[in-house]
Structure formats: structure tokens, C-alpha cells
C-alpha atoms as a PDB file:
ATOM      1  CA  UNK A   1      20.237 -59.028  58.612  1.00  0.00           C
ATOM      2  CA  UNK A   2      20.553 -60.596  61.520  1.00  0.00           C
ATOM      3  CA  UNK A   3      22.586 -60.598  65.272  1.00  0.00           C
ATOM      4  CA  UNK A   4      23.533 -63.273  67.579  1.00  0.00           C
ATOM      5  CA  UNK A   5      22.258 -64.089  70.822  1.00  0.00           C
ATOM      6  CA  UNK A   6      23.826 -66.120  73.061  1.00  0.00           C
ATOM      7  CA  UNK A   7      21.280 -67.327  75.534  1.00  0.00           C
ATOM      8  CA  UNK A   8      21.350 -66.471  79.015  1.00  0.00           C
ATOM      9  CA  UNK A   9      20.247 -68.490  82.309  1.00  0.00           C
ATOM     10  CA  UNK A  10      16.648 -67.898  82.867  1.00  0.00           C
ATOM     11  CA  UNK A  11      15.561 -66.779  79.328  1.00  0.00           C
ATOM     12  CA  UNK A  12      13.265 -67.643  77.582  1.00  0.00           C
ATOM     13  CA  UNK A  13      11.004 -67.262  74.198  1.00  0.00           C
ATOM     14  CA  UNK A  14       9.166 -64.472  75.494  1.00  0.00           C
ATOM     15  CA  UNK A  15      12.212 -62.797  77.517  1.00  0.00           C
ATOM     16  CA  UNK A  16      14.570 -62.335  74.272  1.00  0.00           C
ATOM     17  CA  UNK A  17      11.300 -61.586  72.405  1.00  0.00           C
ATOM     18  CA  UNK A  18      10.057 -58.831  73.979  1.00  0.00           C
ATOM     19  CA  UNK A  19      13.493 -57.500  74.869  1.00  0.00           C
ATOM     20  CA  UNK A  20      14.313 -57.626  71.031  1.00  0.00           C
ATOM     21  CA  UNK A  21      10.710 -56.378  70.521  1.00  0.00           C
ATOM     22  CA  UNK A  22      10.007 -59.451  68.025  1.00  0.00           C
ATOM     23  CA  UNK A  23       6.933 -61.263  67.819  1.00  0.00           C
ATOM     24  CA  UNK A  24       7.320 -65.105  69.539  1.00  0.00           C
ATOM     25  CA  UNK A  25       6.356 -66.815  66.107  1.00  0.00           C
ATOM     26  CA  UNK A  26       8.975 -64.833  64.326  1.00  0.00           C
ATOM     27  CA  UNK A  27      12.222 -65.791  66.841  1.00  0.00           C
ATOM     28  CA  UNK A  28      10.543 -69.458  67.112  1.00  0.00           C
ATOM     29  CA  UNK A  29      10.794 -69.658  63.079  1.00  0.00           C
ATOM     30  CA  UNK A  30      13.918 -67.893  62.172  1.00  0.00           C
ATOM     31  CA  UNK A  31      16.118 -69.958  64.538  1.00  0.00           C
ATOM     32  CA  UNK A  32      13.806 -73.207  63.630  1.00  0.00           C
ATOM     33  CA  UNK A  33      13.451 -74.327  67.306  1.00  0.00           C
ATOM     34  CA  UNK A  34      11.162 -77.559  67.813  1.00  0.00           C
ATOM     35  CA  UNK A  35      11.106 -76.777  71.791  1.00  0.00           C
ATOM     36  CA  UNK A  36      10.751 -73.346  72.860  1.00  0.00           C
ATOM     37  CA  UNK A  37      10.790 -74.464  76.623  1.00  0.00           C
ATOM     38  CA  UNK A  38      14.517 -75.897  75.889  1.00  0.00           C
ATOM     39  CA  UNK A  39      16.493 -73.222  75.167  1.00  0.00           C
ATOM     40  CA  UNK A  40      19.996 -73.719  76.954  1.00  0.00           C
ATOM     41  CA  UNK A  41      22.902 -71.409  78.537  1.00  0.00           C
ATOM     42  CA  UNK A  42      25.234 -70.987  75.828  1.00  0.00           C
ATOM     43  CA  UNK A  43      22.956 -71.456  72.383  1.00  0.00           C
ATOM     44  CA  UNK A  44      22.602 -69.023  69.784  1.00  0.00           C
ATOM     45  CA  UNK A  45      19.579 -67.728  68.507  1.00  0.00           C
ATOM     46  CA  UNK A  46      19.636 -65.489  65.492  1.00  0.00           C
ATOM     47  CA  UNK A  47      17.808 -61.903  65.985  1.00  0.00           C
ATOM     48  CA  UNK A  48      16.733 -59.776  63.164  1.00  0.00           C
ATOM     49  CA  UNK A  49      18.123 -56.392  63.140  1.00  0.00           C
ATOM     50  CA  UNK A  50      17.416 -53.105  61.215  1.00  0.00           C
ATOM     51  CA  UNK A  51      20.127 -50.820  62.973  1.00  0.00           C
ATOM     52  CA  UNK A  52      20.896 -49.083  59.353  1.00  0.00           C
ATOM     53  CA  UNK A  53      17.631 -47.721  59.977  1.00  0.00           C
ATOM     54  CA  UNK A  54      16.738 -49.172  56.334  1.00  0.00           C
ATOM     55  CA  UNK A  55      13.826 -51.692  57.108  1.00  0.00           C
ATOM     56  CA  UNK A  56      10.695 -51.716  58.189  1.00  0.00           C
ATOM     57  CA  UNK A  57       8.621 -54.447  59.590  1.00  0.00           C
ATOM     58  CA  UNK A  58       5.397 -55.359  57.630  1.00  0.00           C
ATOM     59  CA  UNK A  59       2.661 -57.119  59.141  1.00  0.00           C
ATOM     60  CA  UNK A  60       1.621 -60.555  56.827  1.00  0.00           C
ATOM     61  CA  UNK A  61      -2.191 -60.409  55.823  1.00  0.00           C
ATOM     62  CA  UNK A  62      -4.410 -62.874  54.960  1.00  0.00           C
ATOM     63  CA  UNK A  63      -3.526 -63.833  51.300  1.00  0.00           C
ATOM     64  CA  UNK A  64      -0.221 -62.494  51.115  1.00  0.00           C
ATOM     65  CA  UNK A  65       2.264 -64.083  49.228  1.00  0.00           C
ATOM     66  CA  UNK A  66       6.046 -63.898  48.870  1.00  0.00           C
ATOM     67  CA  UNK A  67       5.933 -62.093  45.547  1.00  0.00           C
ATOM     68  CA  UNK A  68       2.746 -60.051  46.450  1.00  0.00           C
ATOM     69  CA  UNK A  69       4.871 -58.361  49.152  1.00  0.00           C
ATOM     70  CA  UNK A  70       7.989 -58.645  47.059  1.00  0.00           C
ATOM     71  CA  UNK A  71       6.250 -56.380  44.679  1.00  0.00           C
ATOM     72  CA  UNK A  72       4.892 -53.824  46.958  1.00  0.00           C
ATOM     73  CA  UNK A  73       8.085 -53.444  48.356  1.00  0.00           C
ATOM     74  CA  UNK A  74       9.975 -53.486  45.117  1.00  0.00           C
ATOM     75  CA  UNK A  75      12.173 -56.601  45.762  1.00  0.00           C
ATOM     76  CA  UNK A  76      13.284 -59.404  44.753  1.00  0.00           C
ATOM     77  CA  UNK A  77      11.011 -62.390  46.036  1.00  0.00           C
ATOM     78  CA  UNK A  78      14.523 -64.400  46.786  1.00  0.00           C
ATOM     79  CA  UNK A  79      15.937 -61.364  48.553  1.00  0.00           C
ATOM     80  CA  UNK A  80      12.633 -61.086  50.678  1.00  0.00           C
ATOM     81  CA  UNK A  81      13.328 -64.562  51.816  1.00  0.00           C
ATOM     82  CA  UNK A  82      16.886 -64.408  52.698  1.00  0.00           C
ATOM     83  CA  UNK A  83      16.483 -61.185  54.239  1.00  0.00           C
ATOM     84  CA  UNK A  84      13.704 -62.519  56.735  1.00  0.00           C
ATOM     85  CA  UNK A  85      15.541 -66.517  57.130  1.00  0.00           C
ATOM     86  CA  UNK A  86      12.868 -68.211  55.232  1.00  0.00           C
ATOM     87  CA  UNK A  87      12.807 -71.094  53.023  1.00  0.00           C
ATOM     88  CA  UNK A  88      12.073 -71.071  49.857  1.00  0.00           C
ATOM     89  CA  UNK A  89       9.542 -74.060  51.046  1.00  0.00           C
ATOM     90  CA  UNK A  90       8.042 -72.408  53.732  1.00  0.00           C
ATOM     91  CA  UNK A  91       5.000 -70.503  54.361  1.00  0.00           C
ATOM     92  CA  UNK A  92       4.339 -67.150  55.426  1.00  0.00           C
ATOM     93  CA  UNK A  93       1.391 -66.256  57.743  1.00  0.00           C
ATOM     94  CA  UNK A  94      -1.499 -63.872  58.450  1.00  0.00           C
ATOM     95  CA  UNK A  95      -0.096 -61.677  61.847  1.00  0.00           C
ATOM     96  CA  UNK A  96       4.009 -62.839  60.905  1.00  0.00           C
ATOM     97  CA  UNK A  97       6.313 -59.779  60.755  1.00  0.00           C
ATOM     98  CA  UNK A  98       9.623 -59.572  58.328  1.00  0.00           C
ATOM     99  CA  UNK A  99      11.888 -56.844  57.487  1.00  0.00           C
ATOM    100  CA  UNK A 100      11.004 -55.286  54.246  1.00  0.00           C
ATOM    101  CA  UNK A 101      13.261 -51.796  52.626  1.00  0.00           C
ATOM    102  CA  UNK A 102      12.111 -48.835  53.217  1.00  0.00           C
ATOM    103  CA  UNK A 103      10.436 -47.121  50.305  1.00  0.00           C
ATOM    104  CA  UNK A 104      14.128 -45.322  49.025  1.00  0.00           C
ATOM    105  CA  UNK A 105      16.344 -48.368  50.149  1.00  0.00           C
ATOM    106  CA  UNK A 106      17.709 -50.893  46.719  1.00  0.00           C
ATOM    107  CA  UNK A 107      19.024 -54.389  48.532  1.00  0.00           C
ATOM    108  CA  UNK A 108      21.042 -56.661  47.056  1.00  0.00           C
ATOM    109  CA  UNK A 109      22.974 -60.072  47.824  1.00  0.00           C
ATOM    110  CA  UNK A 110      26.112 -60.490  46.730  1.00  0.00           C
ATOM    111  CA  UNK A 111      27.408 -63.501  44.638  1.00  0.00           C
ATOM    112  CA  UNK A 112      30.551 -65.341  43.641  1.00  0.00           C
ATOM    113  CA  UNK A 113      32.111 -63.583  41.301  1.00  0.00           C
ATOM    114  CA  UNK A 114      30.844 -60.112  42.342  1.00  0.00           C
ATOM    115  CA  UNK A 115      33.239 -57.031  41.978  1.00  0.00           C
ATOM    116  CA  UNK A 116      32.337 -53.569  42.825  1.00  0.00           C
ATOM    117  CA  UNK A 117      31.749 -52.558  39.677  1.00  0.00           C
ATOM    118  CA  UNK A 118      29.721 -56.019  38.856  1.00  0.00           C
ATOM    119  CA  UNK A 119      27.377 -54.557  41.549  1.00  0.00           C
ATOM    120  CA  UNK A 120      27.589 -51.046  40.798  1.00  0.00           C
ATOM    121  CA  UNK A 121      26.651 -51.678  36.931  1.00  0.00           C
ATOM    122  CA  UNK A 122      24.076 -54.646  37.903  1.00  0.00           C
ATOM    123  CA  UNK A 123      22.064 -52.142  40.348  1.00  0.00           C
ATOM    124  CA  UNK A 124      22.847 -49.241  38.344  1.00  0.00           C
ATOM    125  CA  UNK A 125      23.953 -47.077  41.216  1.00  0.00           C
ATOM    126  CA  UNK A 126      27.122 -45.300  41.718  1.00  0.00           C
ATOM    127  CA  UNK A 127      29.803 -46.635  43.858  1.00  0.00           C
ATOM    128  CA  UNK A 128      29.619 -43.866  46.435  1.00  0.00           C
ATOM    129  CA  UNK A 129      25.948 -44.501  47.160  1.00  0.00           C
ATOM    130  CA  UNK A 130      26.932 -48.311  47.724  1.00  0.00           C
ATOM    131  CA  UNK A 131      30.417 -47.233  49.747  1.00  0.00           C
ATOM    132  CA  UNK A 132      28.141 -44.795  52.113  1.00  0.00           C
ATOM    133  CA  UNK A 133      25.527 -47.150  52.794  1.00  0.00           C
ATOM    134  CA  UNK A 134      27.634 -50.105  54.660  1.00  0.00           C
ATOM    135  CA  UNK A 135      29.996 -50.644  56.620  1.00  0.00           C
ATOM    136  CA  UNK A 136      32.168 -53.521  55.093  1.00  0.00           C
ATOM    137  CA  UNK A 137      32.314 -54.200  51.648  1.00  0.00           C
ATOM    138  CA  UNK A 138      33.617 -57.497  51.615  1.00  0.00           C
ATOM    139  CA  UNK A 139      31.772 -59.249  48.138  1.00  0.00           C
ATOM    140  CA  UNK A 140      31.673 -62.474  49.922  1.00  0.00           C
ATOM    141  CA  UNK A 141      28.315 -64.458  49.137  1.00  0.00           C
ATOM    142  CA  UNK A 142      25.446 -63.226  50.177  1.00  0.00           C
ATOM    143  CA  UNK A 143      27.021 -60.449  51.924  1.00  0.00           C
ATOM    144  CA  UNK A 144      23.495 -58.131  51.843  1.00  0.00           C
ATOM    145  CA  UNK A 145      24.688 -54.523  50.705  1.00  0.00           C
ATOM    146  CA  UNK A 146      21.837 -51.955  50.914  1.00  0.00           C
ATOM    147  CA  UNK A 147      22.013 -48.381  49.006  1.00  0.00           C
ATOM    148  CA  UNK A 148      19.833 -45.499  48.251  1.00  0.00           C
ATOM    149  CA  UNK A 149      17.721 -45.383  45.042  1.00  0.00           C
ATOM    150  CA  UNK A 150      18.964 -43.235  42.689  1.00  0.00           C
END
């Protein structure tokens, strides 16, 4: 999940960085910027955000791999990336932080197509747990819709 940022005069990387409290590699990749002394008035950087209170950020060792963590965190490797703005032809490195659930939090991107019940059966959770846990339900693509394992 992320939140726009409109840049301010006088920011910089390590301003919105630390004010965010995100590591300078991660806002540098997520918002792909090629000169991190050239950030203008005006542009919009994307900032990760975990106001639900359902992620946690987990540190990238040495040897890590998109599915390793995917795993551990009982994901879906494609989620993982679209959750944390990566490519599915990038690399991850040793020190990098992304979002991961928490340990009792099910993700899941939504689809063309999708219905409630489409997500409800697919997840196998009941629609409450789904309603409770966001906002806005609106079953556009990739709308991310977290919920509580049952």
C-alpha cells in the first residue's frame, strides 16, 4: 500500500526518508528515481504505508529470495512484489526493507471479474472478516483487500 507525496521546497531523499522513517534505498527504488539530488516542487513520490496496522517490515538477508520470504510469510510471491512496488525483474537486497503481513493477516489483490463472493469463496473467509478489515470495497484491479485468518 502506498501514499502520495508531493514534494516540498527544500526536501530531499533523506528529509522524506527519515520523516516517513524509510530506509533511502527503499524510497530511491519504489519511486524508480535515476537522480536523487533532482527531486522538484510539485513531484510525487510514492510512500509505503502500513496504517491498518497489518504489516510489518522485514529486513532482506543475504540469500533471500522472493519466494523464500513469500513462504515465511505465507504469501503469494506476486503479492509480495506488488505489495512492496517491485518488478517481477528486479532484485531484492541484503539490508532492503518491504512490508510483509503480519503473522494473522490473509492479503489478496483483486482482479477483473472479482465479486464479493468470488473473493470470499477464493480466500475462504467470510464476508464480514473481509467487510471489517477495509475501508472501501471497490473490486477494481488490484485493489489490495487484507482480512484476518480464519
Amino acid at each position: 500500500m502506498y501514499d502520495n507525496y508531493v514534494v516540498k521546497e527544500g526536501d530531499t531523499i533523506e528529509s522524506i526518508s527519515q520523516n516517513f522513517n524509510i530506509p533511502m534505498f527503499d524510497l530511491i527504488s519504489i519511486n524508480n528515481l535515476q537522480d536523487v539530488y533532482g527531486l522538484t516542487p510539485g513531484q510525487s513520490l510514492k510512500i509505503p504505508i502500513s496504517s491498518t496496522g497489518a504489516f510489518d517490515y522485514y529486513t532482506v538477508k543475504r540469500g533471500d529470495t522472493v519466494y523464500g520470504i513469500a513462504q515465511k510469510f505465507n504469501i503469494r510471491p506476486n503479492y509480495l512484489l506488488i505489495l512492496n512496488g517491485i518488478g517481477s525483474n528486479d532484485y531484492i537486497y541484503p539490508n532492503q526493507q518491504i512490508l510483509v503481513p503480519k503473522e494473522d493477516i490473509g492479503v489478496y489483490f483483486t482482479k477483473s471479474g472479482d465479486s464479493m463472493q468470488s473473493v470470499v469463496r477464493e480466500n475462504n473467509i467470510n464476508g464480514e472478516n473481509i467487510m471489517n478489515h477495509n475501508e472501501q470495497i471497490y473490486l477494481l484491479p488490484n485493489q489490495l483487500l487484507i482480512f484476518k485468518k480464519e
